[in-house]
PDB file of N, CA and C in Angstrom:
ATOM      1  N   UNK A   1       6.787  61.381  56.636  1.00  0.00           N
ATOM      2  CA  UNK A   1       5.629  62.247  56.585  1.00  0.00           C
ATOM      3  C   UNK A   1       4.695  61.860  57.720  1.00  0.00           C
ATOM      4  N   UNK A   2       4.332  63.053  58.467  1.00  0.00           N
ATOM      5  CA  UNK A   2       3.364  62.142  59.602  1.00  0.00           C
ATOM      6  C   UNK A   2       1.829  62.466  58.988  1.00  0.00           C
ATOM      7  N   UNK A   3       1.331  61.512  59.624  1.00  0.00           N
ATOM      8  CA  UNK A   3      -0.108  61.667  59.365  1.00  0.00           C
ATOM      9  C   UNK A   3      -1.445  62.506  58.988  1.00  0.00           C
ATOM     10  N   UNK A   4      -1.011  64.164  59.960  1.00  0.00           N
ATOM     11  CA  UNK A   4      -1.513  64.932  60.025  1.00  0.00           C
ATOM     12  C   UNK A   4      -1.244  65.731  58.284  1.00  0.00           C
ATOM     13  N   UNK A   5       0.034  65.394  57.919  1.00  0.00           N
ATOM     14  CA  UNK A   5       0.497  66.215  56.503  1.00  0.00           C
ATOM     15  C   UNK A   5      -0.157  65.513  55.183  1.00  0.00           C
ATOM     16  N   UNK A   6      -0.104  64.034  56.037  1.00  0.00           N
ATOM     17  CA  UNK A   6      -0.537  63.264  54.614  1.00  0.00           C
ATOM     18  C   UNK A   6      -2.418  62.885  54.384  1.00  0.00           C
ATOM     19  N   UNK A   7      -2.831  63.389  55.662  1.00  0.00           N
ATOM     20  CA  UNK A   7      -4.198  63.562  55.700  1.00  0.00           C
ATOM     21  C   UNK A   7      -4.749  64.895  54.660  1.00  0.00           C
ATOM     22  N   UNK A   8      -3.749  65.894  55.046  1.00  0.00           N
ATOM     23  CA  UNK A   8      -3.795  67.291  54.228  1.00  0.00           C
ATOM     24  C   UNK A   8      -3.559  67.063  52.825  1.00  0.00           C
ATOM     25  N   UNK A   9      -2.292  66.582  52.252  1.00  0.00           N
ATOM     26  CA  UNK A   9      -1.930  66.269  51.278  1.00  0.00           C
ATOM     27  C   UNK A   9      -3.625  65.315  50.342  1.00  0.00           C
ATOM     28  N   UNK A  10      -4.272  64.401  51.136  1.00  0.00           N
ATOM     29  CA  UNK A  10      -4.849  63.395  50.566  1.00  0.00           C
ATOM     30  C   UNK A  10      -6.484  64.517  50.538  1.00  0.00           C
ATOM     31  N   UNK A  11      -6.636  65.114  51.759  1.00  0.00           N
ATOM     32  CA  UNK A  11      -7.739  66.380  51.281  1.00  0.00           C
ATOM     33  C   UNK A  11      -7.657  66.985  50.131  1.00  0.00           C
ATOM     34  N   UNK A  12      -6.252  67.236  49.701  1.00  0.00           N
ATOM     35  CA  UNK A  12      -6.173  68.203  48.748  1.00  0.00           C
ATOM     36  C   UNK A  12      -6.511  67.778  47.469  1.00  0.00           C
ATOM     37  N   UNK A  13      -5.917  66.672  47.609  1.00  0.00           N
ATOM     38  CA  UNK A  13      -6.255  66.152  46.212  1.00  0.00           C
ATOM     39  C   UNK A  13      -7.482  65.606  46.099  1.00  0.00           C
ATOM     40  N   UNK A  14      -8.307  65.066  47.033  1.00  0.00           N
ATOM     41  CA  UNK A  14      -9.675  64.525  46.904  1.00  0.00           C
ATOM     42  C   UNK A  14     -10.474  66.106  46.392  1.00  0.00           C
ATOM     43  N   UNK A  15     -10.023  66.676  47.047  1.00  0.00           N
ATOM     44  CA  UNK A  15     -10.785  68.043  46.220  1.00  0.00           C
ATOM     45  C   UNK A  15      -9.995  69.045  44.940  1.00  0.00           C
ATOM     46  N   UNK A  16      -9.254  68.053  44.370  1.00  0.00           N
ATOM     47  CA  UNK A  16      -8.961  68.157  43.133  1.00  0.00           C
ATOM     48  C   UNK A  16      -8.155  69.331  42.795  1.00  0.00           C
ATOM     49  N   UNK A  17      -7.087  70.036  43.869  1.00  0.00           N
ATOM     50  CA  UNK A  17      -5.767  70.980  44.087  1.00  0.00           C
ATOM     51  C   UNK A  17      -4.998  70.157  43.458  1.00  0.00           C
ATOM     52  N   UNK A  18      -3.868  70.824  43.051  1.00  0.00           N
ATOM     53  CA  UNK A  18      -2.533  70.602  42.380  1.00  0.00           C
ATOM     54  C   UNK A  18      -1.732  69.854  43.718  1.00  0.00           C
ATOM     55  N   UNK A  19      -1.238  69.018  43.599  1.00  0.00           N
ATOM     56  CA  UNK A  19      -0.563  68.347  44.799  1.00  0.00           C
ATOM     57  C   UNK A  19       0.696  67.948  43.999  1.00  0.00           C
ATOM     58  N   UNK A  20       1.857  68.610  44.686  1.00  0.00           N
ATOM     59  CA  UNK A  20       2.787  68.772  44.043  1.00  0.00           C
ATOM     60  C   UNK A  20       3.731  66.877  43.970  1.00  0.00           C
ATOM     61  N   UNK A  21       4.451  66.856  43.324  1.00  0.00           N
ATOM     62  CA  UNK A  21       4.788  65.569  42.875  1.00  0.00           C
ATOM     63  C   UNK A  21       5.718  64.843  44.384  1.00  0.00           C
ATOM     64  N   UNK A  22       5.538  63.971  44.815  1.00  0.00           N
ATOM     65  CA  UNK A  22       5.991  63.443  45.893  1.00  0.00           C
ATOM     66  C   UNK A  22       7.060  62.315  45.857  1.00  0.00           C
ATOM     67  N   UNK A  23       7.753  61.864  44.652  1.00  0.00           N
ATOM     68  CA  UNK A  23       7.861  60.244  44.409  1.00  0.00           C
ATOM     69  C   UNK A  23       8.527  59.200  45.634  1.00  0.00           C
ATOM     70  N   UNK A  24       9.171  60.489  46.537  1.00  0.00           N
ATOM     71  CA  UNK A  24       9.779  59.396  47.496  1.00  0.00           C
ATOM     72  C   UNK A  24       8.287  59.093  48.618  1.00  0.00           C
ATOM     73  N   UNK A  25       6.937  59.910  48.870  1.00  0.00           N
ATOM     74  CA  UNK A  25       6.411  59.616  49.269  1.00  0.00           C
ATOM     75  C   UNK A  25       5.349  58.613  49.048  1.00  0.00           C
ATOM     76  N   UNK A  26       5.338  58.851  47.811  1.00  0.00           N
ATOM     77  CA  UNK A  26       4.646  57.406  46.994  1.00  0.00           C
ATOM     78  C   UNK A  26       5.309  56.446  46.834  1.00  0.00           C
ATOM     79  N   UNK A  27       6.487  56.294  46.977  1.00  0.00           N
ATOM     80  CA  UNK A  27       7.269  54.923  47.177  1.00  0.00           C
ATOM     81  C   UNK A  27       6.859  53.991  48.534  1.00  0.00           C
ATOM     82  N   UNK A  28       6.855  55.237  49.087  1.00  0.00           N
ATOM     83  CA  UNK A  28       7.010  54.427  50.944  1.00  0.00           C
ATOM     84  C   UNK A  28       5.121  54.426  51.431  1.00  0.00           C
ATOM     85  N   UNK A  29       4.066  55.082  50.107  1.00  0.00           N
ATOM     86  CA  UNK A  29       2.837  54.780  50.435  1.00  0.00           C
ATOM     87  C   UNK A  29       2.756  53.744  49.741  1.00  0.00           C
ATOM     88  N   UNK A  30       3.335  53.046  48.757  1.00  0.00           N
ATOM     89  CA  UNK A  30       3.417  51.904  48.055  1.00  0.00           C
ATOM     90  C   UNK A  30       3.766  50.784  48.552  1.00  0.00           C
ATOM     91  N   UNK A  31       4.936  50.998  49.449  1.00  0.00           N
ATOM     92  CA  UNK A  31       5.610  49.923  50.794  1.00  0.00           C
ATOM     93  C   UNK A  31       4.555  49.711  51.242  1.00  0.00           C
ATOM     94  N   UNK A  32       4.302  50.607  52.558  1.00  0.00           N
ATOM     95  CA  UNK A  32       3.428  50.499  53.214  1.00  0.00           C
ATOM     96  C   UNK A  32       1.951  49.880  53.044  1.00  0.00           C
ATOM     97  N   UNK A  33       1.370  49.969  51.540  1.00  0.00           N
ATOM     98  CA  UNK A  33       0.218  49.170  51.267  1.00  0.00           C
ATOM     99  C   UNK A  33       0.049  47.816  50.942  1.00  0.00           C
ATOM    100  N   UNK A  34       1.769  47.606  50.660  1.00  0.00           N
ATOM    101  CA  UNK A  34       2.371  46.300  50.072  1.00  0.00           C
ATOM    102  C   UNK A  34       1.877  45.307  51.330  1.00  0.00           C
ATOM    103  N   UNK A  35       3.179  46.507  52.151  1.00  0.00           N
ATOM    104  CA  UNK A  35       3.367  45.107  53.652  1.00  0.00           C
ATOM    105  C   UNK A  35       2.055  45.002  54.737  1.00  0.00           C
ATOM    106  N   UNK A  36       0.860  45.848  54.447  1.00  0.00           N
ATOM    107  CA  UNK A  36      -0.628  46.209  54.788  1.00  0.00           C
ATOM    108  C   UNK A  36      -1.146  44.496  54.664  1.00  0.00           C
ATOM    109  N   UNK A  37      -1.297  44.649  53.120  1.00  0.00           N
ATOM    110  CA  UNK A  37      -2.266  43.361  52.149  1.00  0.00           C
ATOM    111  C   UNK A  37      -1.230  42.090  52.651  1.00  0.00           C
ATOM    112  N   UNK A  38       0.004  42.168  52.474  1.00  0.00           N
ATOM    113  CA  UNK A  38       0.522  40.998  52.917  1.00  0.00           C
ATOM    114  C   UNK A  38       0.236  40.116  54.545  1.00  0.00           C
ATOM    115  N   UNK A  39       0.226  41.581  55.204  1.00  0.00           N
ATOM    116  CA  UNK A  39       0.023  40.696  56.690  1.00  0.00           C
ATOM    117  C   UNK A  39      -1.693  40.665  56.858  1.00  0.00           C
ATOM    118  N   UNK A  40      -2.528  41.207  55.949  1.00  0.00           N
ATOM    119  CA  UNK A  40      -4.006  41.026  56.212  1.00  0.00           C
ATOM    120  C   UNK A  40      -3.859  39.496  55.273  1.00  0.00           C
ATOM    121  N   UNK A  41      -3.483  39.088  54.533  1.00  0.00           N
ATOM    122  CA  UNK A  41      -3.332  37.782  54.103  1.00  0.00           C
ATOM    123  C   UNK A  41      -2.721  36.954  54.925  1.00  0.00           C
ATOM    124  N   UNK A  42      -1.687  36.388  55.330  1.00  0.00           N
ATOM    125  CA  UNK A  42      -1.283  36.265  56.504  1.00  0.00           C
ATOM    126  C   UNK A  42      -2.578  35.807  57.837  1.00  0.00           C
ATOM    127  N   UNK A  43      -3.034  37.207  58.074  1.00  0.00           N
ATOM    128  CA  UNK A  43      -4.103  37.066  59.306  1.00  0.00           C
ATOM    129  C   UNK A  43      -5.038  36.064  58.727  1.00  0.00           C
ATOM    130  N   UNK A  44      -5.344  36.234  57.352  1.00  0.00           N
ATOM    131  CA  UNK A  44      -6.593  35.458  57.026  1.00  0.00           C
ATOM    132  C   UNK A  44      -6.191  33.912  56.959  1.00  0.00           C
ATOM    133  N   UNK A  45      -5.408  33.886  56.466  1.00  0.00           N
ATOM    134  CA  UNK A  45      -4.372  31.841  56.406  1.00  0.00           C
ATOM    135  C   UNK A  45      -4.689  31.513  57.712  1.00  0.00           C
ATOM    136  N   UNK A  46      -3.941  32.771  58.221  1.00  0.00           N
ATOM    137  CA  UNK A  46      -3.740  31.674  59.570  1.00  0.00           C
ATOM    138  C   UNK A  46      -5.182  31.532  60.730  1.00  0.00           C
ATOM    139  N   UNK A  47      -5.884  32.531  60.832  1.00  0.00           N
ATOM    140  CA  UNK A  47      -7.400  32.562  61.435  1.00  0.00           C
ATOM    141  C   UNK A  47      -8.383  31.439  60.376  1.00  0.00           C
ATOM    142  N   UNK A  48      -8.184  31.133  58.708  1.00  0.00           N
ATOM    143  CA  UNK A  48      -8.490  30.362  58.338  1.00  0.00           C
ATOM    144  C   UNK A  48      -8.247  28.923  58.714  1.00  0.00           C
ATOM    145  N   UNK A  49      -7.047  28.673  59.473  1.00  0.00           N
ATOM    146  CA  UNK A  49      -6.799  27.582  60.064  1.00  0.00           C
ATOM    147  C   UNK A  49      -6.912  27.352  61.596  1.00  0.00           C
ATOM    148  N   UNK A  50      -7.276  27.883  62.293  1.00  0.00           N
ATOM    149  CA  UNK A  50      -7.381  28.021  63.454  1.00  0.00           C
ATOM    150  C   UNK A  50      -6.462  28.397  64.317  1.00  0.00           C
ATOM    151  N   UNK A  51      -4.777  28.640  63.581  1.00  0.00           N
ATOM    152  CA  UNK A  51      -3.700  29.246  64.634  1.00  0.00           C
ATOM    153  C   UNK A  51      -3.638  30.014  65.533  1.00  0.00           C
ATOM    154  N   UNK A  52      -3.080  30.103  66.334  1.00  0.00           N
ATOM    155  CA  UNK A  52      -2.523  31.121  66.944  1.00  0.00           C
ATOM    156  C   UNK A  52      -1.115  31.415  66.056  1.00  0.00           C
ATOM    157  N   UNK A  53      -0.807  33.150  66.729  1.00  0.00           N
ATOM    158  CA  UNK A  53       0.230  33.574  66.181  1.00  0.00           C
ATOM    159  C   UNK A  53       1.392  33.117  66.685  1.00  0.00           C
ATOM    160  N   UNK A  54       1.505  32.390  67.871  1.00  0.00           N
ATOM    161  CA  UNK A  54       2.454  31.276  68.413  1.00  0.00           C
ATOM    162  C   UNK A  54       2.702  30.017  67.621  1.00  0.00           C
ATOM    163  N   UNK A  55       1.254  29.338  67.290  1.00  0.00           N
ATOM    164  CA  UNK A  55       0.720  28.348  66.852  1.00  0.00           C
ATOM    165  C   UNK A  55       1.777  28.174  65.394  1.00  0.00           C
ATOM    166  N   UNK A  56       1.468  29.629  64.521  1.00  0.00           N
ATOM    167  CA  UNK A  56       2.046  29.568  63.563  1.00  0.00           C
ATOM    168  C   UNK A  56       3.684  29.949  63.392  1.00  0.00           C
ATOM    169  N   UNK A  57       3.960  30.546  64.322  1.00  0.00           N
ATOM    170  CA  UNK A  57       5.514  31.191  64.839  1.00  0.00           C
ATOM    171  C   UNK A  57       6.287  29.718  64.769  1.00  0.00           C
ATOM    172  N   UNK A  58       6.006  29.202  65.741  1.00  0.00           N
ATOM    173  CA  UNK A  58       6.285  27.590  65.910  1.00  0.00           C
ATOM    174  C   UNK A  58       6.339  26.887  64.426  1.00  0.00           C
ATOM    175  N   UNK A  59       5.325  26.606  63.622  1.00  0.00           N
ATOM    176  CA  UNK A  59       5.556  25.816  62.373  1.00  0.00           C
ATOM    177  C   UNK A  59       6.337  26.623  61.434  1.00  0.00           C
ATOM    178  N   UNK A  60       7.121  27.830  61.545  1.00  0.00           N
ATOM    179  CA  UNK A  60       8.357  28.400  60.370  1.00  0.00           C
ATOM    180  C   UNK A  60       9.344  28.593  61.035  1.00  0.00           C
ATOM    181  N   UNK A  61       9.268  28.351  62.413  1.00  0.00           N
ATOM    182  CA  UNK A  61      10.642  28.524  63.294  1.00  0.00           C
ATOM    183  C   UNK A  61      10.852  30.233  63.377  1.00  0.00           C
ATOM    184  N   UNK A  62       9.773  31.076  64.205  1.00  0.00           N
ATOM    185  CA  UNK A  62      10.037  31.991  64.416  1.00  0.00           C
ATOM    186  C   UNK A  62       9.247  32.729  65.586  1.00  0.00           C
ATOM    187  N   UNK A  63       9.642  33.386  65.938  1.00  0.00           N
ATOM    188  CA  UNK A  63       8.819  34.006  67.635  1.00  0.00           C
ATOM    189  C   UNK A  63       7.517  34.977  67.179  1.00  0.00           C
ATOM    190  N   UNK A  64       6.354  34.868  67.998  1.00  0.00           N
ATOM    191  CA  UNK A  64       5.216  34.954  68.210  1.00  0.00           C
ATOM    192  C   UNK A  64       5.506  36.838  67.489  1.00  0.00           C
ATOM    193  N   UNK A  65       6.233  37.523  68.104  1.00  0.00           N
ATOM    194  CA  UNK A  65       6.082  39.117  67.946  1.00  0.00           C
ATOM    195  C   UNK A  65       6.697  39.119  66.557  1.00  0.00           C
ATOM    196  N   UNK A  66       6.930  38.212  65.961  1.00  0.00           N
ATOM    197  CA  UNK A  66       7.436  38.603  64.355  1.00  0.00           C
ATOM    198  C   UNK A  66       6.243  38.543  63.594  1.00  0.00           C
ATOM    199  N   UNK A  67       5.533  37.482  63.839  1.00  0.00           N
ATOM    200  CA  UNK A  67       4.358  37.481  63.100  1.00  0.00           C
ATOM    201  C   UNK A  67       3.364  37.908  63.167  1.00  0.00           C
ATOM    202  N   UNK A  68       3.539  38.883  64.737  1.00  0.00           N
ATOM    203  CA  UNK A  68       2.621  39.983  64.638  1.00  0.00           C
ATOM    204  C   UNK A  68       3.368  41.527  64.038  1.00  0.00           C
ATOM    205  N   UNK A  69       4.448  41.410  63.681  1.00  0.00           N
ATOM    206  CA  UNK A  69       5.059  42.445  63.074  1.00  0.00           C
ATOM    207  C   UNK A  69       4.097  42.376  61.892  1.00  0.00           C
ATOM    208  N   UNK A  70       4.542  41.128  61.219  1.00  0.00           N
ATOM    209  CA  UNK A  70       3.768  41.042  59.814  1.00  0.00           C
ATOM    210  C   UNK A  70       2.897  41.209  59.444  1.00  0.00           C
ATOM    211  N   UNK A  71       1.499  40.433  60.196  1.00  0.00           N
ATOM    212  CA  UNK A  71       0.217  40.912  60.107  1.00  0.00           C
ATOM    213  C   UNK A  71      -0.230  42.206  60.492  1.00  0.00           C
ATOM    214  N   UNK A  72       0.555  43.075  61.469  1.00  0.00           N
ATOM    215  CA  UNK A  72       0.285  44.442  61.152  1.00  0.00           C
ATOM    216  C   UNK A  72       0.890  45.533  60.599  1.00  0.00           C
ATOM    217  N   UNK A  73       1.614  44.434  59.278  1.00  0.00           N
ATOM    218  CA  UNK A  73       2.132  45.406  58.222  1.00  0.00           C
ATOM    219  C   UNK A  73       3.488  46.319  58.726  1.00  0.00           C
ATOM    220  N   UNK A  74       4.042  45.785  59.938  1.00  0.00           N
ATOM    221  CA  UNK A  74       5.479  46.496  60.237  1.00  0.00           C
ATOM    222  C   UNK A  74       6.596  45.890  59.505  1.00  0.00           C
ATOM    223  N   UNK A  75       6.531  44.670  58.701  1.00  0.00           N
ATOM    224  CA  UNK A  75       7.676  44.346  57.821  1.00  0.00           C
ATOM    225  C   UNK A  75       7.407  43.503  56.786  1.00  0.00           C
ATOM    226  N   UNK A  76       8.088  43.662  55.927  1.00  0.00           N
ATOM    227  CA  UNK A  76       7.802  42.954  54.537  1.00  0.00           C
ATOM    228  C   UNK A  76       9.240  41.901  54.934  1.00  0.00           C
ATOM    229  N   UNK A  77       8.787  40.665  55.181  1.00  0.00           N
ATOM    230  CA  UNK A  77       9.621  39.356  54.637  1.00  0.00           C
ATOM    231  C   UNK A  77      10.242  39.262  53.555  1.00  0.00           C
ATOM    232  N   UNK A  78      11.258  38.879  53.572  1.00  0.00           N
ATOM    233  CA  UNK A  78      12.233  38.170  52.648  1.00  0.00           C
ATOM    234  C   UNK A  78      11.524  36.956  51.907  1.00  0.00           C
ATOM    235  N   UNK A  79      11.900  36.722  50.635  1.00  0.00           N
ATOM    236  CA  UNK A  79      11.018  35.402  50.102  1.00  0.00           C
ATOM    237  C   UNK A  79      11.468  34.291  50.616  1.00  0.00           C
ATOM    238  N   UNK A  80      12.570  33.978  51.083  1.00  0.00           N
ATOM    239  CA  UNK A  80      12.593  33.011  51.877  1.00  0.00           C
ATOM    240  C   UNK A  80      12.113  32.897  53.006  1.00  0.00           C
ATOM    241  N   UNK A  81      11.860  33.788  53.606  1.00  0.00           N
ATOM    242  CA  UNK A  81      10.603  33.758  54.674  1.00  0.00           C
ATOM    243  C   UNK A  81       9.277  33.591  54.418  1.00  0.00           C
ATOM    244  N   UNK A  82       9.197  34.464  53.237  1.00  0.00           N
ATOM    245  CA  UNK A  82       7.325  34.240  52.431  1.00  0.00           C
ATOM    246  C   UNK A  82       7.242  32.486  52.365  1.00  0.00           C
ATOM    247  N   UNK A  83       8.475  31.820  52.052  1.00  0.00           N
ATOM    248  CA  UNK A  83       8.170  30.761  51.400  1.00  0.00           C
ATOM    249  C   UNK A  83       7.776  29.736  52.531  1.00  0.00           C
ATOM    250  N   UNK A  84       8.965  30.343  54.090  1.00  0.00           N
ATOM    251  CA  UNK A  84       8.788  29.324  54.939  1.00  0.00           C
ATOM    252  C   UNK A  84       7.130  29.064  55.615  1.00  0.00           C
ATOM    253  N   UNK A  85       6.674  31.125  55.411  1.00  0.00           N
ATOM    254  CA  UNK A  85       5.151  31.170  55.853  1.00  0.00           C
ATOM    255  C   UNK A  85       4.266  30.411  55.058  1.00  0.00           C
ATOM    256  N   UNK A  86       4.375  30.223  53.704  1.00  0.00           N
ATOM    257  CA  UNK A  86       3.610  29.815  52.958  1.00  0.00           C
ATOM    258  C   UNK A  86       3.345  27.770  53.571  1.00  0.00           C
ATOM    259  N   UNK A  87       4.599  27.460  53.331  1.00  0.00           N
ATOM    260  CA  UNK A  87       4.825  26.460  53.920  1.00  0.00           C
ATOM    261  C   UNK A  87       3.871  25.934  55.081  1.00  0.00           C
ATOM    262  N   UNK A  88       3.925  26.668  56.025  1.00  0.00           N
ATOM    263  CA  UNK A  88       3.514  26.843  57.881  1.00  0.00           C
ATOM    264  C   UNK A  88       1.891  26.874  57.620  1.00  0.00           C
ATOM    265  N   UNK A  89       1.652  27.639  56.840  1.00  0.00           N
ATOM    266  CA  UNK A  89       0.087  28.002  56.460  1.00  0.00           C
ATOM    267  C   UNK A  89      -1.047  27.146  55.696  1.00  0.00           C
ATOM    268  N   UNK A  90       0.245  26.197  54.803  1.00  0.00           N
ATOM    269  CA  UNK A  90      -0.258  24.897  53.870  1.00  0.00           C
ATOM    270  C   UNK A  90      -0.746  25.748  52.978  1.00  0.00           C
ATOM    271  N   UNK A  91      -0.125  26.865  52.271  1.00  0.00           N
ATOM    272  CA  UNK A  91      -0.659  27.397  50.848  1.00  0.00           C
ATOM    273  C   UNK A  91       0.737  27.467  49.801  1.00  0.00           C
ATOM    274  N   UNK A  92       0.233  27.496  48.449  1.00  0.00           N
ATOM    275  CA  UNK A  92       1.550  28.247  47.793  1.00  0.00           C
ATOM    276  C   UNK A  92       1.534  29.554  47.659  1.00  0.00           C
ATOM    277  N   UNK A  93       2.702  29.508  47.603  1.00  0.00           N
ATOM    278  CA  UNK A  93       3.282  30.976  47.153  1.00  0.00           C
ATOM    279  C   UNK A  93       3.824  31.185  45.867  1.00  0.00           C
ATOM    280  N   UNK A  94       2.539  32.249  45.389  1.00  0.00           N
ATOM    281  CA  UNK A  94       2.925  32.460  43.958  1.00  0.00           C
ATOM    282  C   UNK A  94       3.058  33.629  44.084  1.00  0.00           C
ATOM    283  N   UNK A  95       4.506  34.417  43.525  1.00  0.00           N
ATOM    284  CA  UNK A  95       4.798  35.605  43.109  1.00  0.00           C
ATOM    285  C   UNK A  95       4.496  36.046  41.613  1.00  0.00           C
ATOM    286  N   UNK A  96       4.084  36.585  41.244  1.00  0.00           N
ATOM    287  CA  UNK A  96       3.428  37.201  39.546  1.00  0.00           C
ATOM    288  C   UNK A  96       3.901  38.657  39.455  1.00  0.00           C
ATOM    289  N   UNK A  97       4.417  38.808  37.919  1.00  0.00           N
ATOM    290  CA  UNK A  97       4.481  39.905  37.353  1.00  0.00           C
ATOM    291  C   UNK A  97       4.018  40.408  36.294  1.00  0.00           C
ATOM    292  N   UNK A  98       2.828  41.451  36.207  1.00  0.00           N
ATOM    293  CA  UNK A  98       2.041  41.639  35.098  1.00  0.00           C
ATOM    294  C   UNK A  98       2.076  43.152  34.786  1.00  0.00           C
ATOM    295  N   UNK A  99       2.201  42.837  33.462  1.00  0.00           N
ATOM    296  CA  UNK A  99       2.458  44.239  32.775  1.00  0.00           C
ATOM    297  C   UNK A  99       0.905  45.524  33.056  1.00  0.00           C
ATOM    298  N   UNK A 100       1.615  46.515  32.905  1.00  0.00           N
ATOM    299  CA  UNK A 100       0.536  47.608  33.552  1.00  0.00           C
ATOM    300  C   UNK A 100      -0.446  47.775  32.283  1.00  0.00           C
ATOM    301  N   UNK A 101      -1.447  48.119  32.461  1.00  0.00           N
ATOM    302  CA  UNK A 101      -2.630  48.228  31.218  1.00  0.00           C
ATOM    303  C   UNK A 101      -2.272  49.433  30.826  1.00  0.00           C
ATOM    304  N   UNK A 102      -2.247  49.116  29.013  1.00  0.00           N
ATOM    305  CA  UNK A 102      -1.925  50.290  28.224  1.00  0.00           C
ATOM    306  C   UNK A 102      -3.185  51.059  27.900  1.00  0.00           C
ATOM    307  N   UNK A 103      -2.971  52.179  27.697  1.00  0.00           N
ATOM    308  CA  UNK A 103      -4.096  52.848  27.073  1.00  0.00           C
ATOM    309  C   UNK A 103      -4.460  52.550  25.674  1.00  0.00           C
ATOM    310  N   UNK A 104      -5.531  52.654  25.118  1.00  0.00           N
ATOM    311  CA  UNK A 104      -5.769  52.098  23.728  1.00  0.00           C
ATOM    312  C   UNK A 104      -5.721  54.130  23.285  1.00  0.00           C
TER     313      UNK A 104
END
């Protein structure tokens, strides 16, 4: 979906039109917000520590343009990669799964 459709699509519904059901596009707006928050976390570790994106490339054993893939949300890591970043960054990595809030 390019931008211009999903700008339309997101008008429509802010002004409260029927917007017809999308699920493969809400999958990949779901990706996309995933691997967003992950590399803005990411940016923050590592600017929290004073790295460079070399700086930190170097402590997981990986090249400078990957970890700018990440921080601008062009790829979601493997957990064995999350784990090696976590590692590199001096944080843990906690993955959590929590049930969705029911309606009463």
């Amino acid at each position: 979906m390019k931008h211009a459709e999903w700008r339309t699509r997101r008008h429509r519904k802010l002004l409260g039109e029927a917007v017809e059901e999308n699920t493969e596009y809400d999958r990949l707006y779901e990706e996309a917000e995933l691997a967003h928050d992950l590399g803005q976390m990411v940016y923050d570790r590592r600017t929290a520590l004073g790295l460079s994106q070399t700086e930190l490339a170097e402590r997981c054993g990986m090249k400078q343009p990957q970890i700018s893939r990440i921080e601008g949300g062009g790829t979601v890591p493997t957990i064995p990669l999350l784990r090696r970043l976590a590692r590199a960054l001096d944080a843990d990595l906690t993955i959590e799964l929590t049930p969705h809030h029911e309606a009463a």
